[in-house]
Protein backbone atom coordinates (compact mmCIF):
# COMPACT_ATOMS: atom_id res chain seq x y z
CA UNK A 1 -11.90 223.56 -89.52
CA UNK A 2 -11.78 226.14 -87.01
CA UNK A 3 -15.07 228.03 -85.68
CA UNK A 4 -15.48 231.57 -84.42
CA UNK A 5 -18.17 232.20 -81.39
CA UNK A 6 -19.63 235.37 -80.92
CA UNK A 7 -22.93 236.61 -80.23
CA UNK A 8 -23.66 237.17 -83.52
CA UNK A 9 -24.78 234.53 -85.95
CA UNK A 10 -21.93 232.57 -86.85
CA UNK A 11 -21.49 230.76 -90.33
CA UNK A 12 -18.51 228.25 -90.59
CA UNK A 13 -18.24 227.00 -94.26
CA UNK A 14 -16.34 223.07 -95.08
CA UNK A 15 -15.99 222.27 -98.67
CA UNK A 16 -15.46 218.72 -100.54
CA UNK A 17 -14.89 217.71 -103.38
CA UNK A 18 -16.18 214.44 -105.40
CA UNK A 19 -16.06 212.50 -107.76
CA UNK A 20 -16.98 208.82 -109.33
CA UNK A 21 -14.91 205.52 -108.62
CA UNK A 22 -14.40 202.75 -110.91
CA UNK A 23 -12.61 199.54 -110.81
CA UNK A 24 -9.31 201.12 -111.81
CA UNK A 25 -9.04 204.45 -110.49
CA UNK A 26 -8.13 205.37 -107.06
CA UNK A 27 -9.78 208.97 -105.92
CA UNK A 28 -8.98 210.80 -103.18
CA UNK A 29 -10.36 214.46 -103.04
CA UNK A 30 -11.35 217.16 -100.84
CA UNK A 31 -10.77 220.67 -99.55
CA UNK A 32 -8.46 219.98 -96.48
CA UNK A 33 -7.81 222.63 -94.10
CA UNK A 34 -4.82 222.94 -96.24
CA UNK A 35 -6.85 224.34 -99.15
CA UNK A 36 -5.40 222.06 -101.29
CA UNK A 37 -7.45 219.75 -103.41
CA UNK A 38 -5.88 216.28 -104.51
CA UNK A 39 -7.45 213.95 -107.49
CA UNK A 40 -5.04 210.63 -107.97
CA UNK A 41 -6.33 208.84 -111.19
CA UNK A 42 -4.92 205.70 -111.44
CA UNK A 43 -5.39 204.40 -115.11
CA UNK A 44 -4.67 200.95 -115.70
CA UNK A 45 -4.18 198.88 -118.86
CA UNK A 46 -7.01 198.47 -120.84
CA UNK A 47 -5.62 197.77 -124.10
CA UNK A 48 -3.93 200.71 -124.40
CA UNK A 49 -0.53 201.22 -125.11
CA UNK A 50 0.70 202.69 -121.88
CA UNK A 51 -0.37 202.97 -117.97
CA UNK A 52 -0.08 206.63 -116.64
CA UNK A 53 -1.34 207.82 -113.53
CA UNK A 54 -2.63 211.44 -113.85
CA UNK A 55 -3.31 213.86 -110.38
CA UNK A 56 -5.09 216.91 -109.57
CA UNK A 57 -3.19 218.38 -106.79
CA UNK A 58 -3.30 221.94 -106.14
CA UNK A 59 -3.41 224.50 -103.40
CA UNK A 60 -6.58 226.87 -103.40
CA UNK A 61 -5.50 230.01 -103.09
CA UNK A 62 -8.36 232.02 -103.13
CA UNK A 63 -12.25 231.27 -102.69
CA UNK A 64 -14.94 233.88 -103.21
CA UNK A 65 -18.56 232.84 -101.73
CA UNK A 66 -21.78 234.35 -102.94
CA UNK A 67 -24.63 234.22 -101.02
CA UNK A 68 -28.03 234.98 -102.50
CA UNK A 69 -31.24 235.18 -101.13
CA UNK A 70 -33.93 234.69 -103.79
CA UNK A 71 -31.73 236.53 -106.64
CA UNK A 72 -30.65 238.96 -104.58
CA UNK A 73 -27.17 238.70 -104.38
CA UNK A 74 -26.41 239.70 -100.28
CA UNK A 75 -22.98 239.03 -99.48
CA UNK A 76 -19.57 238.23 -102.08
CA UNK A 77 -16.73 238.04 -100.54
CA UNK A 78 -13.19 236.70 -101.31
CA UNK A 79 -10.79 234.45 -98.90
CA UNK A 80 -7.52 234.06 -99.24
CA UNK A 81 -7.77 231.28 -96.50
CA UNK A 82 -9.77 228.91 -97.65
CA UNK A 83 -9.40 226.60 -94.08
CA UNK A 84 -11.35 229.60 -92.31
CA UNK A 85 -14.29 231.11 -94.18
CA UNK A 86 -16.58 232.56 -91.33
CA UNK A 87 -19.37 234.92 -92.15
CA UNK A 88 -22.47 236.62 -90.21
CA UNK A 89 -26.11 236.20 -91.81
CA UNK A 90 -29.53 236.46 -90.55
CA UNK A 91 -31.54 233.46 -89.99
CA UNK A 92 -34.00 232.24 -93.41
CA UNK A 93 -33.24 230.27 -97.09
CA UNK A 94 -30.40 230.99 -98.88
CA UNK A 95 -28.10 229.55 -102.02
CA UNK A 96 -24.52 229.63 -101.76
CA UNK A 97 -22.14 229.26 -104.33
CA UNK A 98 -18.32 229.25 -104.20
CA UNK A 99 -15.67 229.83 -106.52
CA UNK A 100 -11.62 228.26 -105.76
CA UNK A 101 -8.68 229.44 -107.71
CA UNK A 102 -5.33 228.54 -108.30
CA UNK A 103 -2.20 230.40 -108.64
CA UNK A 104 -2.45 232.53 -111.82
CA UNK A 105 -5.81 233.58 -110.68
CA UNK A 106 -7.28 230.08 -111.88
CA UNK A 107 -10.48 228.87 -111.41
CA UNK A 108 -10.70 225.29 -110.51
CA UNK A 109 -13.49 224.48 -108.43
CA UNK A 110 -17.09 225.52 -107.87
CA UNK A 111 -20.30 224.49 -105.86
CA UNK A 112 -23.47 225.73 -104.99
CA UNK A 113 -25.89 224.51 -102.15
CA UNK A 114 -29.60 225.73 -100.92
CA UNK A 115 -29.70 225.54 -96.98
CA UNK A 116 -31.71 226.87 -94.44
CA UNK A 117 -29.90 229.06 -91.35
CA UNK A 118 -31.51 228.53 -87.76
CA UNK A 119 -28.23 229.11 -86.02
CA UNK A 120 -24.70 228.42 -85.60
CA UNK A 121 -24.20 226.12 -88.99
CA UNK A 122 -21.54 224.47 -90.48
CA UNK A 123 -22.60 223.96 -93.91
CA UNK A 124 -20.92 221.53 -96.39
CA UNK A 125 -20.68 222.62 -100.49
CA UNK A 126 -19.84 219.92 -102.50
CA UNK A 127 -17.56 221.14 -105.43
CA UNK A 128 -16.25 219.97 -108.42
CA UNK A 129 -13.40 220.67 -110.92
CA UNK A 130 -14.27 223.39 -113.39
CA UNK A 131 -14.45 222.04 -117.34
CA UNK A 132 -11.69 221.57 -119.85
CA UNK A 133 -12.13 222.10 -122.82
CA UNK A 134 -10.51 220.23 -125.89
CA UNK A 135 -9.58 221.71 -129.71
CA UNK A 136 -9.32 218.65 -131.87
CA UNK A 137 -8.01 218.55 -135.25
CA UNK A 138 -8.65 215.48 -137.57
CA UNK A 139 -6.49 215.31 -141.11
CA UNK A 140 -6.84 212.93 -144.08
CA UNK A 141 -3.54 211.10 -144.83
CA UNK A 142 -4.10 209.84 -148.70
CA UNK A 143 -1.74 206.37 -149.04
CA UNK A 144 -1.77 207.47 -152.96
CA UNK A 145 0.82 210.45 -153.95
CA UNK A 146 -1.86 210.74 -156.83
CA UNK A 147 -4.36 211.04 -154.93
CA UNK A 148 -5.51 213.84 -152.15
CA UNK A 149 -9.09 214.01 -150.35
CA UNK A 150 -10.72 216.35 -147.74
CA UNK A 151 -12.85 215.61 -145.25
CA UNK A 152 -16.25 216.37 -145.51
CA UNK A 153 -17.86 214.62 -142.97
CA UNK A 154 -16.59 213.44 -139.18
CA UNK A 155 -18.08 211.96 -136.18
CA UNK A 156 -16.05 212.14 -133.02
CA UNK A 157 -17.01 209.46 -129.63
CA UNK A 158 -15.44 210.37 -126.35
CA UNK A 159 -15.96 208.51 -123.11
CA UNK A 160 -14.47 209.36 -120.14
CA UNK A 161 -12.61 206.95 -118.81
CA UNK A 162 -13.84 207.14 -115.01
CA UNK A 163 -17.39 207.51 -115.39
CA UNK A 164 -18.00 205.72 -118.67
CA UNK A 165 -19.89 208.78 -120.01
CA UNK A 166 -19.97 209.21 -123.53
CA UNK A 167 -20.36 212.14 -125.35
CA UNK A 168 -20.77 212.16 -128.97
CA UNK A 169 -20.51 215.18 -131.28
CA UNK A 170 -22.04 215.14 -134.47
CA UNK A 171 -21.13 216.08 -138.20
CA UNK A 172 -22.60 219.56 -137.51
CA UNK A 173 -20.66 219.92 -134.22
CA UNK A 174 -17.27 220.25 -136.35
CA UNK A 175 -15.87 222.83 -138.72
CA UNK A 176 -14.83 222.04 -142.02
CA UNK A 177 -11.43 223.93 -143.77
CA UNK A 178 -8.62 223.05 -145.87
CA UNK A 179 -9.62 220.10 -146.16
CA UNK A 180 -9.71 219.25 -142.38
CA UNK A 181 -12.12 218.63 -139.49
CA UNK A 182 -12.23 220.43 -136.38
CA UNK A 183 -13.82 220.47 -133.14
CA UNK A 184 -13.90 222.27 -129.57
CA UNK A 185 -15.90 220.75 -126.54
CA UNK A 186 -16.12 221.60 -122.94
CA UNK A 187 -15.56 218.24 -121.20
CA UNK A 188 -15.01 217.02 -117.43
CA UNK A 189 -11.42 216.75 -116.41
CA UNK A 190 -9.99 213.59 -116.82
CA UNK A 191 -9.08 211.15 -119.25
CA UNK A 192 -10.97 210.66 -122.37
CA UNK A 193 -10.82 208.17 -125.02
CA UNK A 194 -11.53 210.31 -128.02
CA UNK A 195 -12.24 208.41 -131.96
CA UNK A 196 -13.71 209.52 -134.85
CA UNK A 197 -15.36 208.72 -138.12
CA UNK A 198 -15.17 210.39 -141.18
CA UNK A 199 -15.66 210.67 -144.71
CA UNK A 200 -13.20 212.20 -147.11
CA UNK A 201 -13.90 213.32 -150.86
CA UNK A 202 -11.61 212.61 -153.55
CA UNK A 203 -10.72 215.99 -154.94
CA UNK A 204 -10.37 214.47 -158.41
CA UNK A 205 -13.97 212.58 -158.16
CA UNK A 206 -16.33 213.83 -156.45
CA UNK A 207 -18.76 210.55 -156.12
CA UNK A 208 -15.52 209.16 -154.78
CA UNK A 209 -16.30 209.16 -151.10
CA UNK A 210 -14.42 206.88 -148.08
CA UNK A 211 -14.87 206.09 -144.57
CA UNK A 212 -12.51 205.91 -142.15
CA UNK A 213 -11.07 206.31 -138.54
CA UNK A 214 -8.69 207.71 -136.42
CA UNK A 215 -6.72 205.63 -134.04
CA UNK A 216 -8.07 205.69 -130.35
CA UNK A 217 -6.39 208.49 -127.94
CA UNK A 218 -6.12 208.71 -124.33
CA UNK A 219 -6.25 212.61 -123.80
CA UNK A 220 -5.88 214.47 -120.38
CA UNK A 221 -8.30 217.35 -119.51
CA UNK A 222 -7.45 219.59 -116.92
CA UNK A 223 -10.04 222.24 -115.55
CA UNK A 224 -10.06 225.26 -117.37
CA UNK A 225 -7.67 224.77 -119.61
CA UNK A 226 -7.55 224.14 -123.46
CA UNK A 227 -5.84 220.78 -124.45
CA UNK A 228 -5.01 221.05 -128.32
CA UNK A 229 -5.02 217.63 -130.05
CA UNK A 230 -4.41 216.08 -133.28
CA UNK A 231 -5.31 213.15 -135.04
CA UNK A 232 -4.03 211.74 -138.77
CA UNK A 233 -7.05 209.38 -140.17
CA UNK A 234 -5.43 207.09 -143.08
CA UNK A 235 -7.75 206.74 -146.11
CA UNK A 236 -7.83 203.43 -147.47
CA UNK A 237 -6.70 202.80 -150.94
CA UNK A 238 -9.04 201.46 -153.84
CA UNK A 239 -6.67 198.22 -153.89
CA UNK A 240 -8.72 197.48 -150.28
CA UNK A 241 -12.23 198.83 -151.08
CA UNK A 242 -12.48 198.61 -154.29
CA UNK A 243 -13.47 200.93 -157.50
CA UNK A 244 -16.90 202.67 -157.72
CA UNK A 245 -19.26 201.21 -159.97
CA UNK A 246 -23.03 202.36 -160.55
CA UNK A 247 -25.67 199.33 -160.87
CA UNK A 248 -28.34 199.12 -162.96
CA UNK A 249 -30.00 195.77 -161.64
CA UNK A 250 -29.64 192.56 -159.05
CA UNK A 251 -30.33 189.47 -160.38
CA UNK A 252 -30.66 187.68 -156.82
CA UNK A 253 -28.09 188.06 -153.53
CA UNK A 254 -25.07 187.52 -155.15
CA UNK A 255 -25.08 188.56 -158.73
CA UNK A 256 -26.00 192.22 -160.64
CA UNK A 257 -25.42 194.35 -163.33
CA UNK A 258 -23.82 197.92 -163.77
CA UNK A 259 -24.79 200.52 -166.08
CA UNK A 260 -22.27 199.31 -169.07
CA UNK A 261 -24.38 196.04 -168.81
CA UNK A 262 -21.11 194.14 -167.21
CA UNK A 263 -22.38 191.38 -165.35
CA UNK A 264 -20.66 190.45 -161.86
CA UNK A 265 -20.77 187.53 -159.19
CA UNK A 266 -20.19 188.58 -155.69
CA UNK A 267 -17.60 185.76 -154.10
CA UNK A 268 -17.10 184.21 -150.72
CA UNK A 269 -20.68 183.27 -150.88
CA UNK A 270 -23.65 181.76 -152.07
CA UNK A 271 -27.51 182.90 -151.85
CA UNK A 272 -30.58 181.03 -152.92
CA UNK A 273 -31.85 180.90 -156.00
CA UNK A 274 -34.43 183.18 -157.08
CA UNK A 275 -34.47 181.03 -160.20
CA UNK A 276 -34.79 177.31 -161.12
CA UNK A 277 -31.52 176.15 -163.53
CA UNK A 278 -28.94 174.06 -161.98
CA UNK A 279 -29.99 174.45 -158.71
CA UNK A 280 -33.57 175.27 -157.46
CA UNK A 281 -35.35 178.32 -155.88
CA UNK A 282 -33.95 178.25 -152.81
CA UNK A 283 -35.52 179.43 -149.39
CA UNK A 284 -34.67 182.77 -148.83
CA UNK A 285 -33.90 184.34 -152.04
CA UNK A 286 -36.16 186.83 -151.76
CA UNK A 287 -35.05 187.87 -148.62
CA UNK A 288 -31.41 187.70 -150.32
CA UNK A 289 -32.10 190.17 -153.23
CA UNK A 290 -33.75 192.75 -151.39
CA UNK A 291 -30.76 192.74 -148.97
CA UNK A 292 -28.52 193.39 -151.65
CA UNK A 293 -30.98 195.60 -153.54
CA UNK A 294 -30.99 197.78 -150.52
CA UNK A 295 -27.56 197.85 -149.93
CA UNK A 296 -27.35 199.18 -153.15
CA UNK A 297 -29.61 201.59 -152.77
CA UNK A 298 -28.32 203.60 -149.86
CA UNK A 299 -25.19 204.43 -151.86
CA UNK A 300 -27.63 206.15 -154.50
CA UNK A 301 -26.82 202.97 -156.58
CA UNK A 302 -23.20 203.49 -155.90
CA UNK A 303 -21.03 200.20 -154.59
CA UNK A 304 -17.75 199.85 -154.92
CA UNK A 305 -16.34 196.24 -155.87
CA UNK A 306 -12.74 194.29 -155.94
CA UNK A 307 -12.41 192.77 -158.68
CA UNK A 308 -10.58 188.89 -158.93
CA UNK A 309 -11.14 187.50 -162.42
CA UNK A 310 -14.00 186.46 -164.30
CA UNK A 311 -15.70 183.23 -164.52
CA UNK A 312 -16.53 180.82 -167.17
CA UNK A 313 -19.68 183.18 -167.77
CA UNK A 314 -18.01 185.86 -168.87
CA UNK A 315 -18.90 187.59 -165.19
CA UNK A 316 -16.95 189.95 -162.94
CA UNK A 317 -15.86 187.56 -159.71
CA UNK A 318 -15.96 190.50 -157.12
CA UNK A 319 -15.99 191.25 -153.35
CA UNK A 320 -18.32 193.98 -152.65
CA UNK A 321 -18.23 197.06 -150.27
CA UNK A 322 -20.92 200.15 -149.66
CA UNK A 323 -20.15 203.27 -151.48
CA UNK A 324 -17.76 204.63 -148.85
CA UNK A 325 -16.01 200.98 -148.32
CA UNK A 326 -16.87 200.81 -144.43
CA UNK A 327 -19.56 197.83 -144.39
CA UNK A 328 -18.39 194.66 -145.94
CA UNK A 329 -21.24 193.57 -148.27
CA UNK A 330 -20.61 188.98 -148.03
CA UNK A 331 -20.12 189.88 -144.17
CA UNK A 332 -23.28 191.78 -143.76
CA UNK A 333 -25.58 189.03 -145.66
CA UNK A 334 -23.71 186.00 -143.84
CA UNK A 335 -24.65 187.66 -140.18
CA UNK A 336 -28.33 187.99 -141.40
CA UNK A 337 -28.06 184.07 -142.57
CA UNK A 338 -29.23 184.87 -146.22
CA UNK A 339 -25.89 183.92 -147.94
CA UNK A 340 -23.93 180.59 -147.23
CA UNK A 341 -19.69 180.23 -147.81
CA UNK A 342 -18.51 179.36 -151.07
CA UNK A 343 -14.63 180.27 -151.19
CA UNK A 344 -12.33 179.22 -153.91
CA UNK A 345 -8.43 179.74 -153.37
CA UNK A 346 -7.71 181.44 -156.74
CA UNK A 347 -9.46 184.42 -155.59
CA UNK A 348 -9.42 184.89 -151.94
CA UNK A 349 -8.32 187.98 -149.60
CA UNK A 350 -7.67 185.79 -146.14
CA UNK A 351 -9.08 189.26 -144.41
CA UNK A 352 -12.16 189.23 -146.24
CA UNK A 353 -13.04 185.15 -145.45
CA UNK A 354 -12.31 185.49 -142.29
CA UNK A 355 -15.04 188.64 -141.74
CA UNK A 356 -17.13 185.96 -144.02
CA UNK A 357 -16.68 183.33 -141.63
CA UNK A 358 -17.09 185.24 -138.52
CA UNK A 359 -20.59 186.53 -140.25
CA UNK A 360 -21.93 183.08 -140.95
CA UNK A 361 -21.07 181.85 -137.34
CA UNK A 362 -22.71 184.89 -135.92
CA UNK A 363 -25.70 184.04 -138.02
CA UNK A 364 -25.94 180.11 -136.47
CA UNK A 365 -25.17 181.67 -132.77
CA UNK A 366 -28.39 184.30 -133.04
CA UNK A 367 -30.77 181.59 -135.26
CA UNK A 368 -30.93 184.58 -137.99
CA UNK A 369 -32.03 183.74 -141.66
CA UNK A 370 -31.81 180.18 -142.46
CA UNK A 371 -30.48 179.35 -139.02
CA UNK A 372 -34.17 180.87 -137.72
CA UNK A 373 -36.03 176.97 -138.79
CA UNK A 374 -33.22 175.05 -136.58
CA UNK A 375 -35.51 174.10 -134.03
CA UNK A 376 -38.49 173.47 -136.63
CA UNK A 377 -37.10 172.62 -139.87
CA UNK A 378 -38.55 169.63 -141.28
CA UNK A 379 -36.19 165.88 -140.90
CA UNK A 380 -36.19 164.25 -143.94
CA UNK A 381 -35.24 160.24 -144.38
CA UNK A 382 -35.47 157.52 -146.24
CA UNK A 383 -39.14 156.70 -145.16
CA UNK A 384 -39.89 160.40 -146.20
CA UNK A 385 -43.02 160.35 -148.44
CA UNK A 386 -42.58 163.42 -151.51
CA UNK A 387 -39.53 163.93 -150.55
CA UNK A 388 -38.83 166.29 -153.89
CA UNK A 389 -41.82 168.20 -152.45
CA UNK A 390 -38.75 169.58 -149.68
CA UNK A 391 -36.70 170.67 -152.86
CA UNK A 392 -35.02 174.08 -152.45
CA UNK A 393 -36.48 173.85 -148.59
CA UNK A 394 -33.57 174.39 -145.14
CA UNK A 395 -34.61 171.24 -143.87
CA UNK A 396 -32.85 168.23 -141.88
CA UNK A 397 -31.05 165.22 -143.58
CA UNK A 398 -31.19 162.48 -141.30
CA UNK A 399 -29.96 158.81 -142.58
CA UNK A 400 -27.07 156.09 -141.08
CA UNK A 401 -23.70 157.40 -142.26
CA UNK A 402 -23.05 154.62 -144.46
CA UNK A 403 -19.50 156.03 -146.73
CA UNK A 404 -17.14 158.90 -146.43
CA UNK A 405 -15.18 159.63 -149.51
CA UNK A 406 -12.84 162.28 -151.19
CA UNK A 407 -12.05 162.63 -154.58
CA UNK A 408 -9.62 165.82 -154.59
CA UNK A 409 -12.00 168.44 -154.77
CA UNK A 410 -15.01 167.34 -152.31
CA UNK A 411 -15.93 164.79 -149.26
CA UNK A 412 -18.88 163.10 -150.19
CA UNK A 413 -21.07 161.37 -147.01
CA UNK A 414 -23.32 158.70 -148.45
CA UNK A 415 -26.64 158.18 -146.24
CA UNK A 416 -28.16 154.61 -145.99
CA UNK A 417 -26.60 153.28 -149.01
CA UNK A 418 -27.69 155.99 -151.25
CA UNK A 419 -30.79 157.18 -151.43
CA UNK A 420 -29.02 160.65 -149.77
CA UNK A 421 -25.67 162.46 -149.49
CA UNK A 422 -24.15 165.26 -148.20
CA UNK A 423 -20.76 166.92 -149.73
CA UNK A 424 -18.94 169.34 -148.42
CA UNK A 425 -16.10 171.02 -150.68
CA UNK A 426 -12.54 171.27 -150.04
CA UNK A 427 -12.76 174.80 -149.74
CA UNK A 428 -14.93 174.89 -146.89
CA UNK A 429 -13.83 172.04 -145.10
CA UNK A 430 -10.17 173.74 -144.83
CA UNK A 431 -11.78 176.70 -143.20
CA UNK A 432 -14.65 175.72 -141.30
CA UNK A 433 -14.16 172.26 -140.00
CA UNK A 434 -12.07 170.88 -137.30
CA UNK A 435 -12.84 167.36 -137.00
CA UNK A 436 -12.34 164.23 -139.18
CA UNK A 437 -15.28 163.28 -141.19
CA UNK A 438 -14.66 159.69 -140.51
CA UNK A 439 -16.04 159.75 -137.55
CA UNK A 440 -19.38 159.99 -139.03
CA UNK A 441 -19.07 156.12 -140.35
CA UNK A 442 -21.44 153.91 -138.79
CA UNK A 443 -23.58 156.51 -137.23
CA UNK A 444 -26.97 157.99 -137.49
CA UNK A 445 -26.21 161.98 -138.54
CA UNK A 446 -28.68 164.85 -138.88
CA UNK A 447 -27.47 167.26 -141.81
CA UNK A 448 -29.11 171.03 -142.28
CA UNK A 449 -29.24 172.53 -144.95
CA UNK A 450 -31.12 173.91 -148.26
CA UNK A 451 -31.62 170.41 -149.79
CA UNK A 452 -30.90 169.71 -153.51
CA UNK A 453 -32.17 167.01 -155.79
CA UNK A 454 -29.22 165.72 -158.32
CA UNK A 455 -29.57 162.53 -160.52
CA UNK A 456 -32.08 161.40 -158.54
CA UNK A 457 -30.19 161.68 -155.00
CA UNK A 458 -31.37 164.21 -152.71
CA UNK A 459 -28.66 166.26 -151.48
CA UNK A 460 -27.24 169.05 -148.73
CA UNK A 461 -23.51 170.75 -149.63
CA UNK A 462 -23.11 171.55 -146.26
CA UNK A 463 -20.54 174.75 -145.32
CA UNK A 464 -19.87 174.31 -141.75
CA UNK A 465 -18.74 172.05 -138.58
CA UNK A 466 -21.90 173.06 -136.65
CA UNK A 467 -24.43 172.28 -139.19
CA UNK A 468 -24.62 167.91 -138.55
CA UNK A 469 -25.51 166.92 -135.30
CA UNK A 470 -25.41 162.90 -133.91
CA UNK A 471 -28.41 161.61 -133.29
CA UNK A 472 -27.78 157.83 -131.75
């Protein structure tokens, strides 16, 4: 930068320009005496489809300064050199701001900065790039030609991808028409990962409500400019989520009734019993029902299930999903360790057990539900005294693996000769264990579980690898 001398106060103005780093971008920005500003974003693959590198890099053409003391505005003036800005000012407290354009009279950088003159200065502004701003439009695809929705409710996340803020703009931050959402937001330049949520109504139902999402963009803001976007959000068909139905009453955590008194079981797992029959009241089926009489409840006693038969009661055998068919009813129970897996081939959506799965480990790796007594849970054995006084209880089988057998539809573990056993159904063993179960012969095994009482042998259908430990 050059400086002028002169008797007269002298002012001699340098202006940079920055910005964040992260662990993928490379940033190199200031005012040169050049006047031009350069910002190279390097954007590197994070998943995304493609690696671009993006760059601010233009001449300033033009910079006007303000200079204000208090809010009196005492000196604008514009430069068409922006690598020699000189001006003359009395010594005392002043703010100065400064505006750089572009060709096309653009602005693309400002500053301000609160110094105090004593003499000859040279005084530094930082600047930054001027906002973008983008116009998003989000539009319901329908995957039915009988069907067509509108959206009626969206949530849009953007984070910029070099600072890691995150904006979010809420269902009243977008405009609603012709069946479309819309939004406009003045962002930092850069690149933004924009995704959004919505809901769409079913113009032919109106209770008939889904969730879905757009597909994540990459999206390039430049400083004041308008970027216009568009996104396509697929709705999901009722094949996937299911049809609504409105319930009258749960039973316990896996069974209910609708309004037309049709009885259904939900499938992929099994809660405790809040009742004594077949099997006992089980710990944790209180905890169960509420869950699912809750989950009920925030769809104003609208769920939609997916329906796959009927059992030898005469019941519905259904997977269930929230009103709008974004949470996955067996996969939110399983992470909260109220509901076990109980999978049977006839039925099954390989997508759904596996979220079922996933759930149920989660619920072991965080000690939720019945996973919370691990640590505490009592060990019963042989020697146990009132043992049936453990009935229905998570507990700990512990005994000398005495037998492994299979008989086409279970393995059955024998424990000291009888007195206990543990089975463990085809079903689950395909999906949830690794290992051969004849290992266990010969060895001293604790089993956890809700334990059972059946002809007089106490009992543990276990579900998973990770619920037996070795204990010689």
């Amino acid at each position: 930068m050059k400086r002028l001398l002169s008797s007269a106060l002298i002012l001699t103005l340098i202006f940079t320009l920055f910005s964040c780093n992260s662990s993928y971008t490379v940033l190199q920005n200031r005012i040169v005496d050049s006047g031009i500003v350069t910002v190279n974003v390097k954007l590197s693959d994070q998943g995304y489809t493609v690696t671009n590198t993006f760059s601010f890099h233009q001449p300033i053409v033009k910079v006007i300064l303000n200079i204000y003391s208090g809010t009196e505005r005492i000196l604008s003036k514009e430069f068409e050199d922006p690598s020699t800005i000189n001006v003359q000012i009395p010594k005392g407290q002043y703010d100065f701001e400064v505006f750089g354009y572009i060709t096309n009279n653009r602005l693309y950088i400002t500053g301000r900065k609160n110094i105090n003159i004593t003499s000859n200065t040279q005084v530094v502004i930082d600047t930054e790039l001027v906002p973008g701003t983008i116009d998003f439009l989000i539009v319901p695809i329908a995957q039915s030609q009988n069907e067509n929705f509108e959206i009626v409710q969206a949530t849009t996340t953007l984070i910029n991808q070099l600072s890691k803020q995150v904006v979010v703009l809420s269902k009243f931050e977008h405009s609603y028409h012709s069946g479309r959402a819309n939004f406009q937001k003045s962002l930092k330049p850069g690149l933004w990962c924009v995704k959004s949520e919505v809901l769409a109504k079913n113009l032919a139902d109106s209770n008939d409500i889904r969730y879905s999402q757009t597909n994540q963009q990459i999206l390039y803001i430049e400083p004041s400019q308008t970027l216009k976007a568009k996104a396509s959000v697929t709705v999901p068909r009722t094949e996937e989520i299911g049809i609504l139905k409105l319930i009258s009453s749960v039973h316990d955590g896996d069974t209910f009734k609708d309004i037309n008194n049709n009885d259904y079981r939900i499938i992929g797992i099994d809660t405790p019993e809040v009742q004594a029959g077949t099997k006992p009241v089980g710990e944790y089926s209180q905890e169960a029902k509420l869950f699912l009489e809750n989950f009920v409840a925030k769809g104003q006693s609208y769920i939609r299930v997916l329906i796959k038969g009927t059992d030898t009661y005469g019941r519905a055998l259904a997977y269930v999903f929230d009103r709008y068919g974004k949470q996955f009813y067996e996969e939110e129970i399983s992470k909260l360790g109220y509901a076990r897996p109980l999978f049977y081939s006839d039925n099954e959506v390989q997508a759904l057990t596996s979220k079922i799965i996933d759930g149920y480990r989660y619920a072991y790796q965080q000690r939720n539900g019945i996973f919370s007594k691990w640590p505490t849970a009592s060990v019963i054995t042989k020697e146990t005294t009132s043992k049936d006084n453990y009935v229905g209880k998570i507990v700990w089988l512990k005994g000398l693996v005495t037998s492994v057998t299979f008989d086409s539809t279970k393995y059955t573990i024998t424990l000291d000769d009888g007195w206990g056993k543990i089975e463990i159904r085809k079903e689950e063993f395909s999906r949830l264990f690794q290992n051969s179960l004849n290992s266990l012969n010969n060895r001293t095994v604790k089993f956890y579980g809700e334990l059972w009482k059946e002809s007089g042998i106490f009992k543990i259908l276990l579900r998973a690898e990770f619920e037996y430990v070795f204990e010689d």
